[in-house]
Protein backbone atom coordinates (compact mmCIF):
# COMPACT_ATOMS: atom_id res chain seq x y z
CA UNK A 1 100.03 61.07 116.19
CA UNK A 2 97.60 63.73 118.09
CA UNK A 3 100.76 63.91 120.32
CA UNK A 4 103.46 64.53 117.53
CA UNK A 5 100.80 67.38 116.15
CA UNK A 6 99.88 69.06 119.14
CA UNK A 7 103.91 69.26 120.14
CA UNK A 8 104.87 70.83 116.44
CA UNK A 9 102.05 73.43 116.84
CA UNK A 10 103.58 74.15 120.34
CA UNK A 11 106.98 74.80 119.17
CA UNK A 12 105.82 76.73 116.43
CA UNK A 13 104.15 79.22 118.52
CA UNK A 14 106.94 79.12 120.94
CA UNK A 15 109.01 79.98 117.51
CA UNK A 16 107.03 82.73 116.76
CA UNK A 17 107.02 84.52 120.16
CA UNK A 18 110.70 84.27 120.32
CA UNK A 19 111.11 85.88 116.78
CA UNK A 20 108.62 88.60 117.93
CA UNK A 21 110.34 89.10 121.30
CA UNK A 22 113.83 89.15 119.77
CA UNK A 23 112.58 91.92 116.84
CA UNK A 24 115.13 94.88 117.71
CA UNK A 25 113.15 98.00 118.53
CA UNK A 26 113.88 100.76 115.49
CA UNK A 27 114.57 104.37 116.52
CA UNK A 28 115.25 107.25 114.25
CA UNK A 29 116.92 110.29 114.68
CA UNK A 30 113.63 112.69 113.77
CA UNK A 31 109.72 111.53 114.14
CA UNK A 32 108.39 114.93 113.10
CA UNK A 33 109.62 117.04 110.95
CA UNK A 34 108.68 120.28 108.30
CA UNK A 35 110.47 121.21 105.20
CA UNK A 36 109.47 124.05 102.53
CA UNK A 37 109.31 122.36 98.97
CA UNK A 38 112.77 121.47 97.60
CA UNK A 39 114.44 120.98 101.38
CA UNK A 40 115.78 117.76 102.39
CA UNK A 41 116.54 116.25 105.89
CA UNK A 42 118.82 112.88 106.14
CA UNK A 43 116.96 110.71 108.59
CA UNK A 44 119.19 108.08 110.70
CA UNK A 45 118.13 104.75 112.46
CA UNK A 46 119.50 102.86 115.17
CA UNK A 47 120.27 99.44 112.76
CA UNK A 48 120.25 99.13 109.36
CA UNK A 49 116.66 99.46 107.41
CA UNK A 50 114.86 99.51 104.38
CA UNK A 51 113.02 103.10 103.46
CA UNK A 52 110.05 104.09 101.67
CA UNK A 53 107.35 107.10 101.51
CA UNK A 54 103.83 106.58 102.14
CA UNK A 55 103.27 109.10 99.48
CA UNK A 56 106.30 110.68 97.06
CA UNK A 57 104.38 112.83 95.64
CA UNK A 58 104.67 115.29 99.06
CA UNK A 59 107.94 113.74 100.02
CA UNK A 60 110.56 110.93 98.52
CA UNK A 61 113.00 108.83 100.68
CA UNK A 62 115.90 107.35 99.03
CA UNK A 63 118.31 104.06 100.34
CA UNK A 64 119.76 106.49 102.43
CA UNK A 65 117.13 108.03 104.74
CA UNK A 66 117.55 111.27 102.60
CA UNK A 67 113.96 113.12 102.03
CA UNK A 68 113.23 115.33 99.05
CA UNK A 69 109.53 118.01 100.19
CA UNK A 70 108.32 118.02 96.53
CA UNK A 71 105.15 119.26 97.08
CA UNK A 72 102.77 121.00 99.66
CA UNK A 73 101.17 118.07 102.13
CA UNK A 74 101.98 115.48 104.64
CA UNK A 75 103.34 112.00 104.09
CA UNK A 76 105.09 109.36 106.37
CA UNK A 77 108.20 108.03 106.28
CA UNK A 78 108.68 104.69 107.06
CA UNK A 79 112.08 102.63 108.09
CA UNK A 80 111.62 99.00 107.98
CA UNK A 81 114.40 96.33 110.15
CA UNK A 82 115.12 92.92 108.26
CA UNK A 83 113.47 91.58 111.47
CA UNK A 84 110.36 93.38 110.97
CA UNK A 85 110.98 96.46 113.49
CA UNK A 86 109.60 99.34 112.07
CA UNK A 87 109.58 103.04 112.93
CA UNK A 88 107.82 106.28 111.16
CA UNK A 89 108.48 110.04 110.83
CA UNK A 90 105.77 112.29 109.82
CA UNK A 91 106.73 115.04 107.06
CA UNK A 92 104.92 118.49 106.59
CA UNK A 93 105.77 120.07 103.79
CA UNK A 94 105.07 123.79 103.58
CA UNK A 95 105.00 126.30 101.19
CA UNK A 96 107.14 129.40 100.18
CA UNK A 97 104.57 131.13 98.04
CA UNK A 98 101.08 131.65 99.49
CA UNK A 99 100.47 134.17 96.15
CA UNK A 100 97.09 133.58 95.58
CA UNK A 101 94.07 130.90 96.49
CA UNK A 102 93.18 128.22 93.80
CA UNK A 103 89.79 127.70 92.41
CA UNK A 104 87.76 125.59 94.31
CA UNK A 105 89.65 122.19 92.93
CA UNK A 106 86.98 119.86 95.11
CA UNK A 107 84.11 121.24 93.62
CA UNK A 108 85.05 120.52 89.95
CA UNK A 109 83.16 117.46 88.17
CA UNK A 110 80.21 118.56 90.76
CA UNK A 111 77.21 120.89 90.09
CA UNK A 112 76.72 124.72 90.12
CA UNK A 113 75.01 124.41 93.33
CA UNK A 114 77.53 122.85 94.97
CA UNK A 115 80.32 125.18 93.82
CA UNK A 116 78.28 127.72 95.05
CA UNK A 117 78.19 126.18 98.24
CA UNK A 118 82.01 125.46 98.41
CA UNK A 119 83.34 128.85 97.22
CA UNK A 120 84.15 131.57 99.79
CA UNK A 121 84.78 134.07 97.23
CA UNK A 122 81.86 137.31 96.46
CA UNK A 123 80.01 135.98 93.35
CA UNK A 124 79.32 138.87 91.27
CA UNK A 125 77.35 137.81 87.91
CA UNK A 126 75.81 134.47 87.05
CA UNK A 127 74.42 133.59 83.83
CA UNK A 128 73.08 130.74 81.94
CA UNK A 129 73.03 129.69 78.33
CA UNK A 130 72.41 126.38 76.22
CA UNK A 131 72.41 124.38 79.86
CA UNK A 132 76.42 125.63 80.27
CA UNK A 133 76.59 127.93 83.37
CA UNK A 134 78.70 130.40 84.04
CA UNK A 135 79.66 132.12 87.52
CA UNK A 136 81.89 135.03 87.89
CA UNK A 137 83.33 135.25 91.53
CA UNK A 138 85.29 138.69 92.48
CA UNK A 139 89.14 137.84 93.98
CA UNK A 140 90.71 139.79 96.66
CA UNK A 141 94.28 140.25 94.97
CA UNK A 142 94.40 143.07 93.06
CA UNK A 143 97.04 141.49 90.59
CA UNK A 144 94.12 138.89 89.47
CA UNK A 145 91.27 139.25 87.60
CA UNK A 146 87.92 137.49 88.62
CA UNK A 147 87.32 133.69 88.52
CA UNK A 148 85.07 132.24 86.18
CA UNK A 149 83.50 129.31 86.41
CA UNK A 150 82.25 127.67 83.40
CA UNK A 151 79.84 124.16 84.55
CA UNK A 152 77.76 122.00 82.42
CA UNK A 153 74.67 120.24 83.17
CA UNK A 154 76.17 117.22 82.36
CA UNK A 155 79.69 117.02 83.76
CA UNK A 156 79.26 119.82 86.78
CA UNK A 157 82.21 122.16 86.85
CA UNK A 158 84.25 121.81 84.26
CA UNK A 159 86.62 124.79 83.75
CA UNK A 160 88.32 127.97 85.82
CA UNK A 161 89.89 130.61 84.45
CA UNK A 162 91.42 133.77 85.38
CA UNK A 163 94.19 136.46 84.16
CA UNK A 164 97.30 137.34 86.62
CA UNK A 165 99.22 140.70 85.81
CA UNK A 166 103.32 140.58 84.20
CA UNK A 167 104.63 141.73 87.85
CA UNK A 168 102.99 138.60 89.54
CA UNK A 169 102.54 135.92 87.21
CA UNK A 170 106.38 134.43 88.21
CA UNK A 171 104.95 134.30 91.87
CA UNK A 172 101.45 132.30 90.80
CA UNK A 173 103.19 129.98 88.83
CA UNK A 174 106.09 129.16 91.82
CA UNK A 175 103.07 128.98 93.65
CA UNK A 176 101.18 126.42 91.44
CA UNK A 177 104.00 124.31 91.14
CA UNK A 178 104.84 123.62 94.73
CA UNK A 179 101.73 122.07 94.38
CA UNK A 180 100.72 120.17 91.59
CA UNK A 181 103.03 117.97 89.19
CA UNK A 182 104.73 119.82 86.37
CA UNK A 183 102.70 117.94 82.85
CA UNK A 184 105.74 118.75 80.11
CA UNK A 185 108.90 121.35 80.76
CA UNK A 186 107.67 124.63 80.47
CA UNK A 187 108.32 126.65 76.99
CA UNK A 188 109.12 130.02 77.42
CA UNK A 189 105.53 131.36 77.07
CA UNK A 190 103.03 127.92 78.48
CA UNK A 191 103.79 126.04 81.59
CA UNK A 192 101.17 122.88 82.70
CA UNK A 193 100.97 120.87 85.54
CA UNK A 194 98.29 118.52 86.49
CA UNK A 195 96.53 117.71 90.44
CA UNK A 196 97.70 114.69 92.40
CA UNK A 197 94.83 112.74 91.39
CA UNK A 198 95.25 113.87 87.66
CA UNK A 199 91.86 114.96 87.58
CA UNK A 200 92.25 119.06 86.51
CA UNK A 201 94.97 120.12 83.84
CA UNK A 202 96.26 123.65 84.47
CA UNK A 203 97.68 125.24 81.20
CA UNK A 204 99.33 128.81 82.62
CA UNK A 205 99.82 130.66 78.89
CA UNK A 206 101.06 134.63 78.17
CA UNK A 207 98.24 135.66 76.53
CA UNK A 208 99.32 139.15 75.83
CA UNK A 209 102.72 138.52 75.24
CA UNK A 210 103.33 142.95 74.79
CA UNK A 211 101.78 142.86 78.43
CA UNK A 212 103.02 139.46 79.36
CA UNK A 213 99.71 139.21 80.63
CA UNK A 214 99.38 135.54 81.77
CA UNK A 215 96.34 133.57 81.58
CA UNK A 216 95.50 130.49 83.54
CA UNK A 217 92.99 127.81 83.03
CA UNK A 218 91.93 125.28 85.44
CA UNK A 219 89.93 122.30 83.65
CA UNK A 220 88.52 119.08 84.45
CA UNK A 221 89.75 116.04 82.17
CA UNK A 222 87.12 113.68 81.53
């Protein structure tokens, strides 16, 4: 009986090592490639394979080996042989608009201190009421208005806000939505979109509509 065991185990092994050797190697046309947001690439293989994204949210794959950049990032693409071959191509996904520089998005839900710490913009004024902070940092485009941090002792950063002038605000919002996901279809006067992680809502509103003035808003949801 030993015998009969020990010779199964044996051919099973030899079973697997065949199937391993005998996996047929997958190949794709691209292993690198860079797209600005709304470009697509149709990746080939060498044998017929399964698709996926690491991460859609940067870049989808569909049945086809077609990729979609959706937003700014890196993701991998991944083809997958019924045989268990596998190959990858990394995707870069870059920008058109560069229009202005975010509030510090990893320092919200964290304290003052550590805004303070993170921010590479000039703060100007600082001032501090009812445990609710508020830190005014001076930006370098001249179409924006300063940044203004609002934080709580309780929940760190909370909020961001800033004003963008009529002959810009189409460029901040482009820019803004090549890199976080639209919330609702924009009205004709309030456009939202939320981070990757859903963390920060960012409510983009003509506040002035005689001077199309556009205010933006940056806050944590918690």
């Amino acid at each position: 009986m030993k015998r009969i065991v020990l010779l199964f185990a044996g051919l099973c092994a030899l079973c697997a090592w065949s199937c391993k050797e005998t996996a047929q190697e997958i190949t794709l046309s691209e292993t690198q490639v860079a797209l600005y947001v709304g470009e697509q690439v149709a990746l080939e293989a060498n044998a017929a394979v399964d698709w996926m994204s690491d991460d859609s949210f940067y870049a989808s794959v569909n049945a086809e080996g077609e990729v979609l950049a959706r937003h700014v990032g890196t993701t991998t693409i991944v083809a997958r042989g019924a045989d268990g071959g596998r190959a990858t191509c990394t995707v870069t996904v870059k920008p058109y608009f560069n229009t202005f520089t975010e509030p510090c998005l990893e320092a919200f839900g964290q304290s003052a201190s550590v805004l303070k710490a993170m921010e590479e913009r000039e703060l100007i004024s600082e001032t501090e009421e009812q445990s609710v902070s508020r830190m005014v940092y001076q930006n370098q485009e001249p179409y924006l208005s300063d940044m203004t941090y609002t934080a709580t002792q309780q929940n760190g950063v909370i909020m961001a806000t800033f004003t963008v002038e009529a002959e810009s605000y189409d460029e901040v919002i482009a820019a803004i939505k090549e890199r976080h996901e639209e919330r609702w279809r924009p009205s004709r006067d309030l456009w939202e979109f939320y981070t990757r992680d859903g963390k920060i809502l960012i409510r983009c509103q003509l506040v002035d509509p005689e001077l199309e003035t556009l205010g933006i808003v940056y806050s944590l949801i918690y």
